[in-house]
Protein backbone atom coordinates (compact mmCIF):
# COMPACT_ATOMS: atom_id res chain seq x y z
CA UNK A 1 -81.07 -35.75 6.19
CA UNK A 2 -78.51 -38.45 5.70
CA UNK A 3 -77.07 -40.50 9.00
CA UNK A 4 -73.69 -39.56 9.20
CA UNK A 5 -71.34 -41.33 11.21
CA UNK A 6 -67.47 -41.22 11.68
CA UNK A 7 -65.35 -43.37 9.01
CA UNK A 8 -64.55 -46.80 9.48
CA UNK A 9 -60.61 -45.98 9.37
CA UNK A 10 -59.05 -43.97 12.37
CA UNK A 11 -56.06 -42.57 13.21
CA UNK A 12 -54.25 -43.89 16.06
CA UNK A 13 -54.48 -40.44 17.96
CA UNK A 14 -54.49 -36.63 17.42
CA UNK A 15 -52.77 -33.72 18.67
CA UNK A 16 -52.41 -29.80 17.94
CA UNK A 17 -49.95 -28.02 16.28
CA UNK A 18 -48.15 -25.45 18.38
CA UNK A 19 -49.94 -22.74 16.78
CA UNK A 20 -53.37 -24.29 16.95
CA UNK A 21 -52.63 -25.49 20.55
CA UNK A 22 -51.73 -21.48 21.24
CA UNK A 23 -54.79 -20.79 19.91
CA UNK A 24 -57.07 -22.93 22.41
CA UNK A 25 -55.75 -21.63 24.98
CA UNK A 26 -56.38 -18.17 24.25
CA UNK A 27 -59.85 -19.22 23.54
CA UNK A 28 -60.83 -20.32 26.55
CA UNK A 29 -59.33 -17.88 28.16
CA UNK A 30 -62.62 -16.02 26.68
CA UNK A 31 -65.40 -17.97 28.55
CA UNK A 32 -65.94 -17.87 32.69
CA UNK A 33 -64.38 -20.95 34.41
CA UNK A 34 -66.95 -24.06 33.43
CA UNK A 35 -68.38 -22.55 30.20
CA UNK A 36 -65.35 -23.67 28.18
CA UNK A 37 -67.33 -26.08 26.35
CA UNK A 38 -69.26 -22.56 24.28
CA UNK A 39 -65.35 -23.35 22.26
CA UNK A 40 -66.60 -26.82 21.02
CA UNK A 41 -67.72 -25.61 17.48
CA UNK A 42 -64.83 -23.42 17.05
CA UNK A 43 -62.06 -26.09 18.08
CA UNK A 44 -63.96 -28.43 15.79
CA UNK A 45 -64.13 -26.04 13.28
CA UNK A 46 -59.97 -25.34 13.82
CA UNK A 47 -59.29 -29.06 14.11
CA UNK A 48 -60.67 -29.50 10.61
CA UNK A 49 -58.95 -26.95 8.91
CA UNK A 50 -55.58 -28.70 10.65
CA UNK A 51 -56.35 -32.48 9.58
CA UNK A 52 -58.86 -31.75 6.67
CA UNK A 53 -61.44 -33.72 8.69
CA UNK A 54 -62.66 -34.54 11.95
CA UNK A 55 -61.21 -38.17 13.42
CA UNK A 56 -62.96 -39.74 16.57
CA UNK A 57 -59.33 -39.32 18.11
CA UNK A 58 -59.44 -35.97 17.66
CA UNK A 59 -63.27 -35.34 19.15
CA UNK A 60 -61.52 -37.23 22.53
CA UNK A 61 -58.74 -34.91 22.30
CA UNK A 62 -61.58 -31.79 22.19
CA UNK A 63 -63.96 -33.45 24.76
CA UNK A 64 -61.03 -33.69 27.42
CA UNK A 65 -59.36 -30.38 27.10
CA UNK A 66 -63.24 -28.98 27.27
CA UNK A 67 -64.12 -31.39 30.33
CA UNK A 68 -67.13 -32.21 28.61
CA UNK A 69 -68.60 -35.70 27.51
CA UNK A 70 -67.24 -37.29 24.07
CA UNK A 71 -70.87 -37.89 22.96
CA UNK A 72 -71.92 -34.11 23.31
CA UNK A 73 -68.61 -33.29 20.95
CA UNK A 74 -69.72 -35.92 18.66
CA UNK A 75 -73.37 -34.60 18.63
CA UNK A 76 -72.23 -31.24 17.43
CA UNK A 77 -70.01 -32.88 15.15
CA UNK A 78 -72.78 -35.06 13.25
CA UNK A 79 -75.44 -32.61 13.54
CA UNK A 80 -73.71 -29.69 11.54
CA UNK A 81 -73.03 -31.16 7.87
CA UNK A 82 -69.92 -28.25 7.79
CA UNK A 83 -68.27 -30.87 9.81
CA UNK A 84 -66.40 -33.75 7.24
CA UNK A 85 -66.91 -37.20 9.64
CA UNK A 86 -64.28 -38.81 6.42
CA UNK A 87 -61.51 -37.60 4.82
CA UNK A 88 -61.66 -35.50 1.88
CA UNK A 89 -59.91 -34.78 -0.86
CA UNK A 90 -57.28 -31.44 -0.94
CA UNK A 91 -59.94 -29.26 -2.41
CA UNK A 92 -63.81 -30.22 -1.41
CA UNK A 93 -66.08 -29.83 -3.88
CA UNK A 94 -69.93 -28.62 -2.17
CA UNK A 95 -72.41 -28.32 -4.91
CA UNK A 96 -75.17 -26.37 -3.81
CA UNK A 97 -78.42 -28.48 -4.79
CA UNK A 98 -81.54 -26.37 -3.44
CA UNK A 99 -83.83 -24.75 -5.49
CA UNK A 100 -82.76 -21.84 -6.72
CA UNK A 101 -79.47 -23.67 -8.37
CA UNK A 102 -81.53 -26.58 -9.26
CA UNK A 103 -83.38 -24.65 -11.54
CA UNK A 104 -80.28 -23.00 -12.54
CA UNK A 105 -78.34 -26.64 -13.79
CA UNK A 106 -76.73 -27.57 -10.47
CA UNK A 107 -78.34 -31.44 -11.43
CA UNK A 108 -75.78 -30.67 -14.86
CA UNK A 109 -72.72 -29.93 -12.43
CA UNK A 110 -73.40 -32.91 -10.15
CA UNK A 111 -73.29 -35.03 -13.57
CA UNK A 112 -70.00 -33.24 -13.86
CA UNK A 113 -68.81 -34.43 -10.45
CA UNK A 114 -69.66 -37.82 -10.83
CA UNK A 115 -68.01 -38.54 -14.18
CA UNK A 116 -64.76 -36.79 -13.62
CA UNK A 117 -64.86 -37.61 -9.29
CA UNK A 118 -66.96 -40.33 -8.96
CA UNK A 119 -69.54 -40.80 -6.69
CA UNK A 120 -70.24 -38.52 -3.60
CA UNK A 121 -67.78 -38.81 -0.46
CA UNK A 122 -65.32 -40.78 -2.22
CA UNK A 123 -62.13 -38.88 -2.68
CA UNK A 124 -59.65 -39.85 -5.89
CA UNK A 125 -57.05 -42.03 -6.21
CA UNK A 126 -54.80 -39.08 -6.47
CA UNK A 127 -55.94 -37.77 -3.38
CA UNK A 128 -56.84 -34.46 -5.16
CA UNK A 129 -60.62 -33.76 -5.12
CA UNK A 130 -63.85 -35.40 -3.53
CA UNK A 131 -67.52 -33.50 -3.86
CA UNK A 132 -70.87 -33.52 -1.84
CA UNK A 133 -74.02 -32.08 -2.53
CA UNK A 134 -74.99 -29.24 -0.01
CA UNK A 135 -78.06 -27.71 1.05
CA UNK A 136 -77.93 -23.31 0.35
CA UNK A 137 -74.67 -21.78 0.33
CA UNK A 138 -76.38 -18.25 0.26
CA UNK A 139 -75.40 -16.93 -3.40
CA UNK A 140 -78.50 -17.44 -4.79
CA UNK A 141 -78.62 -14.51 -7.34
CA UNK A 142 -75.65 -16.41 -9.04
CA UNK A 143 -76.70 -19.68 -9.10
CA UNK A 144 -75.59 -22.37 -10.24
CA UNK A 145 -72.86 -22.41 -7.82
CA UNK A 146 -70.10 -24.53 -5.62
CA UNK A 147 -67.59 -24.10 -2.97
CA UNK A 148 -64.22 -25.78 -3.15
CA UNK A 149 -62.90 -25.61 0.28
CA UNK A 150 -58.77 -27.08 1.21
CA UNK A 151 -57.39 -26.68 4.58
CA UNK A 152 -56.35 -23.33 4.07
CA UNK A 153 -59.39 -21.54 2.45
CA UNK A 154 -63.10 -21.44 1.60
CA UNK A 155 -64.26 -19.92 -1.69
CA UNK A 156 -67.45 -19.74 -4.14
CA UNK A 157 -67.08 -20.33 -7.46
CA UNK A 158 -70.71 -18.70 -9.30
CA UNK A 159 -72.32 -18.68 -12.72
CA UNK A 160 -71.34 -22.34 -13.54
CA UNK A 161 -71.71 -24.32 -16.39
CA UNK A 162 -70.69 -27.96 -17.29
CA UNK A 163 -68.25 -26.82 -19.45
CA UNK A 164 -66.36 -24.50 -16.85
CA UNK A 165 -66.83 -26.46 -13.88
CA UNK A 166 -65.53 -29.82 -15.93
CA UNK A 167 -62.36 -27.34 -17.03
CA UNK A 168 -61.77 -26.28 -13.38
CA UNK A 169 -61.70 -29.78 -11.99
CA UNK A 170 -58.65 -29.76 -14.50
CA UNK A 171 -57.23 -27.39 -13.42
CA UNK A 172 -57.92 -27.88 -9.84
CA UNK A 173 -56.20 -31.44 -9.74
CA UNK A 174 -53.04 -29.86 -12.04
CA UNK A 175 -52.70 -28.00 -8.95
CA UNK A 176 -53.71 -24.55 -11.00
CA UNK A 177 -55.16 -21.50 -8.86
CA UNK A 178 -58.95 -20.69 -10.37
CA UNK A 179 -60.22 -17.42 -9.65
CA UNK A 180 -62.93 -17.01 -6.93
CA UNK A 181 -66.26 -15.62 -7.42
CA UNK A 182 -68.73 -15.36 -10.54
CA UNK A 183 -67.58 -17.07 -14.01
CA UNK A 184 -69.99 -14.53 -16.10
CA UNK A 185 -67.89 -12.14 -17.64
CA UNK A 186 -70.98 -9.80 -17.75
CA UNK A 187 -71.77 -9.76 -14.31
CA UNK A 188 -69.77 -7.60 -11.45
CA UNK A 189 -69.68 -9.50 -8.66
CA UNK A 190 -73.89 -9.98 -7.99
CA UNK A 191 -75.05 -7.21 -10.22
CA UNK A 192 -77.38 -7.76 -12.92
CA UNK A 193 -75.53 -9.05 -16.37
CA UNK A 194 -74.50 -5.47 -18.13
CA UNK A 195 -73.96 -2.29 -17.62
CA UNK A 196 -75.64 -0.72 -14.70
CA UNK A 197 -79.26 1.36 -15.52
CA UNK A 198 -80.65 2.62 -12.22
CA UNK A 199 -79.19 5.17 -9.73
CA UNK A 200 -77.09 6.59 -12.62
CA UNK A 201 -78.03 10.57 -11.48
CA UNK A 202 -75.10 12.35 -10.82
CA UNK A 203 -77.12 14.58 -8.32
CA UNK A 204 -77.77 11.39 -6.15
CA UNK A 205 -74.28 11.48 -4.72
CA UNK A 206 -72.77 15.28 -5.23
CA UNK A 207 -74.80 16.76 -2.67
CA UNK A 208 -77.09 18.61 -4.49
CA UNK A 209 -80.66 17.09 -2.82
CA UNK A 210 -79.26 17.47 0.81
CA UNK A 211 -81.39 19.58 2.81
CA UNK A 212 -80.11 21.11 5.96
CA UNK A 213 -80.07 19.20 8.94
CA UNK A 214 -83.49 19.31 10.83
CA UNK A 215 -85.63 20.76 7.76
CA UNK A 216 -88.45 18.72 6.86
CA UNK A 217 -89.76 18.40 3.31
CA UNK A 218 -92.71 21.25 2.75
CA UNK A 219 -92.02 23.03 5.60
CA UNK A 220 -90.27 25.91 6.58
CA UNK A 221 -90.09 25.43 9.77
CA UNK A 222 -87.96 22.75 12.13
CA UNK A 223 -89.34 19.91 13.86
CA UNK A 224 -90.93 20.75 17.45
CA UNK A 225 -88.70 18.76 19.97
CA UNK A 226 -89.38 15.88 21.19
């Protein structure tokens, strides 16, 4: 795994929104007096989805409304790679890279990412997009596959080729919605491609096999109590 550290450039300080500063406090309203720091991923996790990253400024903010030590914020914060330690751009681009999407083409998208991006971490000059490579993002059965995350929402975009992922980059930084999920037109949602060929009985689901309740198969008889 890669060192990560925070970015060179800081802002000066950091503070909540109303409505993020409402909801700490009704967070730790959830753990016993001194176990307030169990809220460290979450408010991490919040601050984030606020700023679109997380600043040194604002892991001081977290570490004294937690009464816990910076460095233990900071841990969590470089340990899990969901955390962005830079800014990014409005919509984050997370290839997935492991195996299963490897041997699907994600090394084609990634080529993708670096001509029309540029190279990992670095966000445009527009501001726009920025990309990363990922370990699994759990959608195997559609690979290849990326999520574009913004500060308001988290979604995975399946079935990829060069060709579609290099069109919704365009459309992406044009400010265009893209719809979520898999890009195969064959496919319902992760079913096989087609038209579905197993569990097509009617009698499956009408009622027809249901034995009463208690009678075993063969038998006659009801099951002795146990």
């Amino acid at each position: 795994m890669a060192v990560r550290r925070p970015a060179k450039d800081q802002p000066a300080s950091f503070e909540w929104t109303p409505e993020n500063a409402a909801w700490c406090a009704a967070q730790m309203k959830k753990y016993p007096a001194g176990r307030q720091a169990s809220c460290v991923i979450p408010f991490l996790w919040r601050g984030q989805k606020q700023d679109g990253w997380i600043s040194i400024p604002m892991m001081e903010a977290i570490a004294e409304q937690l009464s816990m030590p910076y460095i233990r914020v900071y841990e969590v914060a470089s340990f899990y790679t969901m955390f962005n330690l830079a800014p990014v751009g409005e919509r984050f681009v997370q290839v997935c890279g492991t195996t299963p999407c490897m041997l699907r083409g994600a090394n084609s998208l990634k080529d993708v990412c670096k001509r029309v991006i540029g190279p990992e971490n670095r966000v445009t000059d527009d501001g726009k997009l920025s990309w990363l490579e990922v370990e699994c993002l759990g959608a195997c059965v559609n690979a290849p596959m990326i999520q574009v995350s913004t500060r308001d929402s988290d979604h995975y975009y399946e079935d990829l080729t060069p060709e579609i992922l290099e069109d919704m980059l365009a459309a992406f930084r044009a400010g265009e919605a893209v719809k979520a999920g898999t890009a195969n037109p064959q496919r319902h949602t992760s079913d096989p491609e087609g038209d579905d060929t197993t569990l097509m009985d009617p009698s499956l689901y009408d009622g027809s096999r249901a034995r009463p309740i208690g009678k075993l198969p063969n038998s006659d008889t009801k099951p002795a109590a146990g």
